[in-house]
Protein backbone atom coordinates (compact mmCIF):
# COMPACT_ATOMS: atom_id res chain seq x y z
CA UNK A 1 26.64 -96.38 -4.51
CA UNK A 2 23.52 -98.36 -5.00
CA UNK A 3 20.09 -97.48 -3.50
CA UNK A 4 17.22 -99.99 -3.13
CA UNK A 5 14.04 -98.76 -1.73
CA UNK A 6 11.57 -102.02 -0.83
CA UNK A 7 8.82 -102.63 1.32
CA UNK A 8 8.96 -99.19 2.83
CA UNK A 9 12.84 -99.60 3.57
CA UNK A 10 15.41 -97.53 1.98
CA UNK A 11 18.97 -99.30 1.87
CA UNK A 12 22.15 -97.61 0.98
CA UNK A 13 25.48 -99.71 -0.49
CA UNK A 14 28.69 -99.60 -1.56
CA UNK A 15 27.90 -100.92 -5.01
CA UNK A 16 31.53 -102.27 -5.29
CA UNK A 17 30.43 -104.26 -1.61
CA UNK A 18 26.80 -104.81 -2.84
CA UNK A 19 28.37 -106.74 -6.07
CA UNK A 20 30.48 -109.15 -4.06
CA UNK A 21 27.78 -109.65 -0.79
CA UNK A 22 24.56 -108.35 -2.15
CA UNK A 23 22.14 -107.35 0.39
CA UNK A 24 24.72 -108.81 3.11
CA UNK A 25 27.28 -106.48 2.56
CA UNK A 26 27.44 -103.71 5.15
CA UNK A 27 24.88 -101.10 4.22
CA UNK A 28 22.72 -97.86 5.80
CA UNK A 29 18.73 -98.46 5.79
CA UNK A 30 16.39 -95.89 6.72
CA UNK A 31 13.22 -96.42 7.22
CA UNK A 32 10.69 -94.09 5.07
CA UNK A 33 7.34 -95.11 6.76
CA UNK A 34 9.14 -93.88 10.42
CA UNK A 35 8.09 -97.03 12.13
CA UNK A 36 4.52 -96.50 10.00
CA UNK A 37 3.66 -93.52 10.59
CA UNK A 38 3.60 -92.49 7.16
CA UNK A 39 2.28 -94.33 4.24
CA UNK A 40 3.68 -94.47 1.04
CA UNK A 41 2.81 -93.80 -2.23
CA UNK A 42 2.59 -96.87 -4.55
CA UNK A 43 4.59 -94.96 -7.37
CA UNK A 44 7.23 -92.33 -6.95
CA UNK A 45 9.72 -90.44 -8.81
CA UNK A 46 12.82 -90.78 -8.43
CA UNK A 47 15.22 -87.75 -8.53
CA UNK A 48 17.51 -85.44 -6.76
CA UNK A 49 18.08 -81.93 -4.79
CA UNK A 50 20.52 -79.48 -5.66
CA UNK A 51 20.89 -76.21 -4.27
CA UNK A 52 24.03 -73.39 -4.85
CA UNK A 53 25.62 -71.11 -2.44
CA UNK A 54 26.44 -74.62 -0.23
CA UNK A 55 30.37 -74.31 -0.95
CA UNK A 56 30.15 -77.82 -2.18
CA UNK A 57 29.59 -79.18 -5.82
CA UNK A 58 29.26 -82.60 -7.17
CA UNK A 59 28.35 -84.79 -10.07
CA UNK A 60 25.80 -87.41 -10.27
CA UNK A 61 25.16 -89.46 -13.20
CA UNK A 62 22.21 -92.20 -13.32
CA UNK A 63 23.66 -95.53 -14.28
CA UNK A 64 20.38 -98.15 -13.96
CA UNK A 65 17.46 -97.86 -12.35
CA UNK A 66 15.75 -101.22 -11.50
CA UNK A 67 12.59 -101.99 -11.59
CA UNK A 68 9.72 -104.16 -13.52
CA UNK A 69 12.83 -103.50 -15.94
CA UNK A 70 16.43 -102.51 -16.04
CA UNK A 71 16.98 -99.03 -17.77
CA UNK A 72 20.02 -97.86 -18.27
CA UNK A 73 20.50 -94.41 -18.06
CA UNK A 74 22.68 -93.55 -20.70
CA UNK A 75 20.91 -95.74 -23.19
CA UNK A 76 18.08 -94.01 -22.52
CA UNK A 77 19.68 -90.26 -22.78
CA UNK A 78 20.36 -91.41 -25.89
CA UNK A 79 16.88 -92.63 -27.01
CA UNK A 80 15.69 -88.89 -25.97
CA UNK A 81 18.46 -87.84 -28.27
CA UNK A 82 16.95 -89.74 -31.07
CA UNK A 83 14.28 -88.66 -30.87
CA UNK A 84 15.08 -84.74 -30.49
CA UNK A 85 17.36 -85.56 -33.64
CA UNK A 86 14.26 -86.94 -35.51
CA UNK A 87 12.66 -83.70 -35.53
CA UNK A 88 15.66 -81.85 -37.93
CA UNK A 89 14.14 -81.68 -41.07
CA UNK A 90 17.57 -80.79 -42.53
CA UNK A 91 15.89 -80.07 -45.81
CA UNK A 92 14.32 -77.11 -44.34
CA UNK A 93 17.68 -75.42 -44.23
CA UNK A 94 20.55 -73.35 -46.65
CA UNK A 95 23.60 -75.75 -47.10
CA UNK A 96 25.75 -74.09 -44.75
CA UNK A 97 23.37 -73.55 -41.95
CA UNK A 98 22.62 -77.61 -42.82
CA UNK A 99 25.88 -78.78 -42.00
CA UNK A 100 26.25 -76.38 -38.81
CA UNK A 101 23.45 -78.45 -37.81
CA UNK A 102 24.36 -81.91 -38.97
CA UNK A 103 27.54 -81.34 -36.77
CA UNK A 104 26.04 -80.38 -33.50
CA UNK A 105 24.33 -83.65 -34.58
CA UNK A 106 27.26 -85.52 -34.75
CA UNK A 107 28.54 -84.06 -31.29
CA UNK A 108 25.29 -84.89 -29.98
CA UNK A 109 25.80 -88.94 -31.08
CA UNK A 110 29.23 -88.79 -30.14
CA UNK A 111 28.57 -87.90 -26.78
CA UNK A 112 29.23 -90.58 -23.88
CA UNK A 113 27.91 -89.76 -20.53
CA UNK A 114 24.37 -88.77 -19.33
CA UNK A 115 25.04 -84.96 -18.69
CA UNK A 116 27.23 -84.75 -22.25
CA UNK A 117 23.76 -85.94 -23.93
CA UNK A 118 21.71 -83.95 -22.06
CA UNK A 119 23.90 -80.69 -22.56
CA UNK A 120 24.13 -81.39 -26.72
CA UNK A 121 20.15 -81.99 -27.02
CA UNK A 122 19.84 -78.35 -25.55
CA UNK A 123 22.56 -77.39 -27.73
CA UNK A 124 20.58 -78.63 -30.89
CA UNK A 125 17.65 -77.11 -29.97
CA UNK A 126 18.93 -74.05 -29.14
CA UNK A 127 20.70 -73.90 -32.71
CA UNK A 128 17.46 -75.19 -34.42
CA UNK A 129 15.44 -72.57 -32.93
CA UNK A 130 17.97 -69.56 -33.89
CA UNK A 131 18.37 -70.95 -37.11
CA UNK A 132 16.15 -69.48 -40.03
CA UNK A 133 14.72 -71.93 -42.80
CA UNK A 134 15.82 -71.27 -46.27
CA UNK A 135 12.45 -70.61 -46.99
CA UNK A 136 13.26 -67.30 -44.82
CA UNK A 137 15.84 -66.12 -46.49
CA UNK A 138 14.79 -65.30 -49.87
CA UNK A 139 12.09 -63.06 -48.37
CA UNK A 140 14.11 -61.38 -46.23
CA UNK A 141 16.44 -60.76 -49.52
CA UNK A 142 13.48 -59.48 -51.63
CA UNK A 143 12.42 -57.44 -48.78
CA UNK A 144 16.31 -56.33 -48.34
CA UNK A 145 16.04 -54.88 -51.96
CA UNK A 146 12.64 -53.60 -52.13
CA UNK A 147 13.74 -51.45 -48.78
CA UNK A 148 17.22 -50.77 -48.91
CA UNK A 149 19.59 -52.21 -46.74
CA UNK A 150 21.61 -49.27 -45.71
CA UNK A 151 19.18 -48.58 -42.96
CA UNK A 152 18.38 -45.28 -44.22
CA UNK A 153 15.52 -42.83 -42.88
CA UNK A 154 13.67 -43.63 -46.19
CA UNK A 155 14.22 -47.46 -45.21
CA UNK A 156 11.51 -50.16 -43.13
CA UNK A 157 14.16 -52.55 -43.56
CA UNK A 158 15.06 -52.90 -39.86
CA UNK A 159 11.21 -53.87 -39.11
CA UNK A 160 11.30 -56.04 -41.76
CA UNK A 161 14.62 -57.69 -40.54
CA UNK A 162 14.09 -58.29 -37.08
CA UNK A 163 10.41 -58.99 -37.97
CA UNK A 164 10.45 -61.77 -40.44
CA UNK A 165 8.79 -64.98 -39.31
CA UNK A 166 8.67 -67.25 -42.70
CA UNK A 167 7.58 -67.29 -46.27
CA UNK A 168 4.49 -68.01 -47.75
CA UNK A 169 3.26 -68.15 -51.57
CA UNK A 170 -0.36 -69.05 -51.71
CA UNK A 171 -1.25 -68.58 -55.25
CA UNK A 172 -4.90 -68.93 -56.38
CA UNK A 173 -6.37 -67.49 -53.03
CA UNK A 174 -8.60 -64.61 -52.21
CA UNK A 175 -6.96 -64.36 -48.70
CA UNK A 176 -4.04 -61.75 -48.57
CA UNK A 177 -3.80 -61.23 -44.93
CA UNK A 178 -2.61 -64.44 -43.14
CA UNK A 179 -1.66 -63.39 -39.94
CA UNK A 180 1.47 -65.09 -38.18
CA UNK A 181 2.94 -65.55 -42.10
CA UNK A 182 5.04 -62.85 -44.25
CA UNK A 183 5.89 -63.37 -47.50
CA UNK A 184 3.72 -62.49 -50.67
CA UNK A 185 -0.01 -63.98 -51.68
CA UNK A 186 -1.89 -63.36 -54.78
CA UNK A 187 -5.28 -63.22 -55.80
CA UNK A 188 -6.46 -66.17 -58.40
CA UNK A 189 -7.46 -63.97 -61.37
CA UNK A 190 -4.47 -62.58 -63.69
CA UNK A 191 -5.21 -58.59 -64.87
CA UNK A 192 -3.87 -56.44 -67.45
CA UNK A 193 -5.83 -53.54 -67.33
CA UNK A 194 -7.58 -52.68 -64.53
CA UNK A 195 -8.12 -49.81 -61.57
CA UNK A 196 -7.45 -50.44 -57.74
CA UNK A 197 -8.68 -48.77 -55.02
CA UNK A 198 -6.84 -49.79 -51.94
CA UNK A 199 -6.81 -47.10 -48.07
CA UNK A 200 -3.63 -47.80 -45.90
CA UNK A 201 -4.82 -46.93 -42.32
CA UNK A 202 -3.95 -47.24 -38.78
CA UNK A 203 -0.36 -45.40 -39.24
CA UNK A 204 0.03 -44.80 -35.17
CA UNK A 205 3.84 -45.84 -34.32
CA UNK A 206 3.20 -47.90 -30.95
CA UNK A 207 6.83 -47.52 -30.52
CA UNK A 208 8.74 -44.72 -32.50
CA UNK A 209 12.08 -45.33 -31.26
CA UNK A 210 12.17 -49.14 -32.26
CA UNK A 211 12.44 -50.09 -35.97
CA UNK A 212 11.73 -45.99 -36.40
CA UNK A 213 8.22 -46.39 -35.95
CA UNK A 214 7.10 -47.01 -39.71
CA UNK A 215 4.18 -48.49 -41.10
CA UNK A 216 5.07 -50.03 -44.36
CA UNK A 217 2.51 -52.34 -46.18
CA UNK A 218 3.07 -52.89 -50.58
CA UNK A 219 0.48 -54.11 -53.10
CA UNK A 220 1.43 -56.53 -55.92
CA UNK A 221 0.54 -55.81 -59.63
CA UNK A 222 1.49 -57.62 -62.62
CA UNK A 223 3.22 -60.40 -60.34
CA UNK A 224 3.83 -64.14 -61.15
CA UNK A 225 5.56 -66.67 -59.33
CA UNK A 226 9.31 -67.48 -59.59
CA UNK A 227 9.63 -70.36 -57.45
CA UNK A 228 9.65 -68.76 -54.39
CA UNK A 229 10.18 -65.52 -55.26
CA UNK A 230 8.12 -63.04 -57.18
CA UNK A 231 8.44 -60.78 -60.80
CA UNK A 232 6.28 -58.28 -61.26
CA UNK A 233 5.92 -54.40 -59.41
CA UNK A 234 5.33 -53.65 -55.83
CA UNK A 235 3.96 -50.51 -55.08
CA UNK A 236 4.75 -49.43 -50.97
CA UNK A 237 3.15 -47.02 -48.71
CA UNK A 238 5.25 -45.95 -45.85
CA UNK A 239 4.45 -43.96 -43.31
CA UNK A 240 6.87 -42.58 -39.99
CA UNK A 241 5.19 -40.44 -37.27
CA UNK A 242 5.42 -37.20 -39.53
CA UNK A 243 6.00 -38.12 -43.43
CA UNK A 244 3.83 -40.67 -45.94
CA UNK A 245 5.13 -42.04 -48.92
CA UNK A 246 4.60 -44.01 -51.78
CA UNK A 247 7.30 -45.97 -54.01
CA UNK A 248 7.24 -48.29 -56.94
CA UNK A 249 9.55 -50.89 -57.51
CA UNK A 250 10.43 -53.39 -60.16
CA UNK A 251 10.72 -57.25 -58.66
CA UNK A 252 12.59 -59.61 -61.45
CA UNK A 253 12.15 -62.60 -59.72
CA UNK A 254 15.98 -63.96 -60.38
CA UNK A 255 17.71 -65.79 -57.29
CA UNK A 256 19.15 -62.82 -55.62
CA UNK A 257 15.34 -61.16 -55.50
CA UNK A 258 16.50 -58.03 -56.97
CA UNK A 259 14.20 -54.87 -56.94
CA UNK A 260 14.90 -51.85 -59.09
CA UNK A 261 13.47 -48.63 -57.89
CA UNK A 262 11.25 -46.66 -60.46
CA UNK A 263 9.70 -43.82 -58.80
CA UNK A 264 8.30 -42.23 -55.68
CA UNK A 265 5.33 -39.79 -54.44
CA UNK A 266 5.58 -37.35 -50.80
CA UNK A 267 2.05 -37.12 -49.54
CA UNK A 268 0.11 -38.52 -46.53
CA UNK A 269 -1.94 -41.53 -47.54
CA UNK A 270 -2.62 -42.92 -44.31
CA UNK A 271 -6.54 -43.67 -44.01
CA UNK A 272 -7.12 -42.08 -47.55
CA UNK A 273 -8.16 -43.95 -50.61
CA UNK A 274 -5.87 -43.73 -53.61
CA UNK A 275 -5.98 -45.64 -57.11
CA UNK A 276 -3.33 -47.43 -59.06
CA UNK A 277 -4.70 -47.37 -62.72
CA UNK A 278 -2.52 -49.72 -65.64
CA UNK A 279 -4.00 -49.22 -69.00
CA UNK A 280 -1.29 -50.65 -72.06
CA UNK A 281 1.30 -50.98 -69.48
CA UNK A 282 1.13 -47.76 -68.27
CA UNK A 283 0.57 -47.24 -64.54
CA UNK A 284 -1.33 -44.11 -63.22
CA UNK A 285 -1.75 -43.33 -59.31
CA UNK A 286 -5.07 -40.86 -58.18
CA UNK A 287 -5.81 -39.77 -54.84
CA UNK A 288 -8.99 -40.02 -53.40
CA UNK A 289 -10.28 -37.24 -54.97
CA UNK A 290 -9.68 -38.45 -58.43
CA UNK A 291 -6.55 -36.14 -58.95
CA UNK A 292 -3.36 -37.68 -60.27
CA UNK A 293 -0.71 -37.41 -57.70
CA UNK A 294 0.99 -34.36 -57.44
CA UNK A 295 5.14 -34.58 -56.41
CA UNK A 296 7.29 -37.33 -58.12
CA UNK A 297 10.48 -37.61 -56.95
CA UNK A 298 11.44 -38.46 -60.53
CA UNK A 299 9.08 -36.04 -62.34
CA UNK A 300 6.86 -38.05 -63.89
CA UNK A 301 2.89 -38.37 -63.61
CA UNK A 302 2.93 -41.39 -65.26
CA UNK A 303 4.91 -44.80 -65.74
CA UNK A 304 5.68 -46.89 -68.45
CA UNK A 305 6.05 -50.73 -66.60
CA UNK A 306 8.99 -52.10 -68.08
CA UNK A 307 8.38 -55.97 -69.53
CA UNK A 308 4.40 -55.82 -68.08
CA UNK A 309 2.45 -58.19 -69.76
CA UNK A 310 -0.46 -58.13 -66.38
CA UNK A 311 -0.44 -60.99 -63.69
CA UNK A 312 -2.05 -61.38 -60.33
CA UNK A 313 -2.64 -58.61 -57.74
CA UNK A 314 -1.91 -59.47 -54.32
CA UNK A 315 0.25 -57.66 -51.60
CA UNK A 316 3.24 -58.30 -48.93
CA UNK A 317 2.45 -58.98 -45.87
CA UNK A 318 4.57 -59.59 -42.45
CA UNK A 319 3.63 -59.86 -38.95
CA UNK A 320 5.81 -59.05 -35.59
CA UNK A 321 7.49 -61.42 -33.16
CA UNK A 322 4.56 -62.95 -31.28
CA UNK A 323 6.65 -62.47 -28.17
CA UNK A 324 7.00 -58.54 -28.92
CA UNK A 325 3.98 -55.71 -28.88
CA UNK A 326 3.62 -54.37 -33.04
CA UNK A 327 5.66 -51.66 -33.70
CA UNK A 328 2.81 -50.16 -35.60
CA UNK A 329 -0.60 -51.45 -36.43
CA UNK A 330 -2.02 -51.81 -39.69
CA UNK A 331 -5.35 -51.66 -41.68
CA UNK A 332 -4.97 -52.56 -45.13
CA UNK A 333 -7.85 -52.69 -47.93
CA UNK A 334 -8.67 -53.43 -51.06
CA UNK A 335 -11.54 -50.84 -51.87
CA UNK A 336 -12.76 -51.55 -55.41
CA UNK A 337 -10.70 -53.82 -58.26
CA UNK A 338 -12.17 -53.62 -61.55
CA UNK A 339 -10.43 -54.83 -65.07
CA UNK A 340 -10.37 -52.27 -68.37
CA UNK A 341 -11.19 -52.88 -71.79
């Protein structure tokens, strides 16, 4: 059908009549003013109802719309395809997930009639959106291996995991909370020997049940970039509604983000200072009341650091879906940093 709508008048054709008689084929007009009692607007949109539960369906596809100009309606599906396709960066993805992409891409240029278009752009963006960047991934490996991945009671990995919004390294900056970010940042100044005093506090679960409630924050010592990754040791305080704990773990900073577990202290550390101490590669840890700390799970009240040759100090840090209350919320500081002769 065609539909022109001039001086006030709305007629209605058979566009197969309209293209052999034009405005003299047979036609229904309706007038929208009802004999001027209405005015009209001097611009309009143009559009249609739809409703469900009517017991009848139907399909309507927008052909041309004339005006000024002649759009056609396709054409221009496609130009909003372009356009949604122009903001892939395709570089910001793994191979695979790249070509899963590249193919709804295809589909999406392939596609021939207004609704197909319109259906494959929300397609794309859907898979865009669920998609994580490969600058995702290797933190949510590293993280995977610092934390475990078999879920256990000991484990914040399923906070991490369903937590994870993208990776940051920001090397030479004071700043080591950045708060929408996760990923690692490290101070400017590279240490050897030195003595940290950091306080983990705020160790309230919001929600025990989800992610099982943990607060788990880690400092970085020793630590140098590997591309995006990270060598060097991260030392963790976790915390559940009833247990605090500290581990230490050894980051080597190879492609798969590998973390070797070294040792680990049973205490409660939330809102109390405690000090990590390395002096000649050996690291120390004091609670607040200058006492080293008391049960190792591997015996040992102090630890020789494997391959240390001092780096940056910095910490991990991740945030929560925007869309979803914190499971936990944290208060992280460094109290007092100062090197060793």
């Amino acid at each position: 059908m065609r539909v022109i709508i001039k001086d006030g008048m709305l007629s209605l054709y058979k566009d197969a009549d309209y293209l052999v008689s034009g405005t003299n084929s047979k036609h229904v007009e309706v007038d929208l003013t009802a004999n001027n009692k209405y005015a009209l607007y001097n611009s309009y949109h143009f559009g249609i109802l739809t409703w469900l539960n009517g017991g009848t369906s139907f399909n309507f596809e927008l052909d041309q719309l004339a005006g000024n100009t002649i759009v056609n309606g396709i054409e221009k599906a496609k130009t909003f395809a372009e356009k949604e396709i122009s903001k892939v960066d395709l570089s910001n993805y793994a191979s695979s997930d790249a070509s899963n992409i590249e193919a709804k891409i295809a589909e999406l240029r392939n596609s021939e009639t207004y609704i197909d278009i319109l259906n494959k752009i929300k397609e794309l963006k859907t898979l865009v959106a669920s998609t994580p960047s490969k600058y995702v991934r290797p933190a949510i490996d590293l993280m995977d291996h610092i934390f475990s991945d078999d879920h256990s009671i000991k484990s914040s990995w399923d906070a991490v995991q369903n937590n994870m919004n993208q990776w940051t390294h920001e090397q030479g900056t004071n700043s080591v909370v950045n708060p929408g970010n996760a990923g690692w940042q490290l101070a400017d100044d590279n240490f050897t020997n030195f003595r940290l005093k950091v306080n983990m506090a705020g160790a309230t679960p919001i929600n025990p049940f989800q992610f099982n409630g943990y607060l788990t924050r880690s400092f970085l010592i020793g630590a140098e970039s590997a591309g995006n990754k990270v060598k060097g040791y991260a030392i963790t305080v976790q915390k559940s509604s009833t247990e605090c704990w500290i581990q230490l773990h050894y980051l080597d900073g190879n492609s798969d983000c590998n973390a070797t577990a070294i040792d680990a202290w049973a205490g409660d550390y939330d809102g109390k200072d405690f000090t990590i101490e390395v002096i000649n590669g050996v690291l120390k840890l004091y609670n607040e009341d200058g006492t080293q700390f008391g049960i190792s799970f591997f015996q040992k009240s102090e630890i020789a650091l494997t391959n240390y040759t001092g780096g940056h100090i910095g910490v991990f840090s991740w945030t929560y879906d925007t869309n979803i209350a914190p499971v936990v919320q944290t208060t992280m500081t460094f109290k007092e940093l100062r090197t060793i002769d």
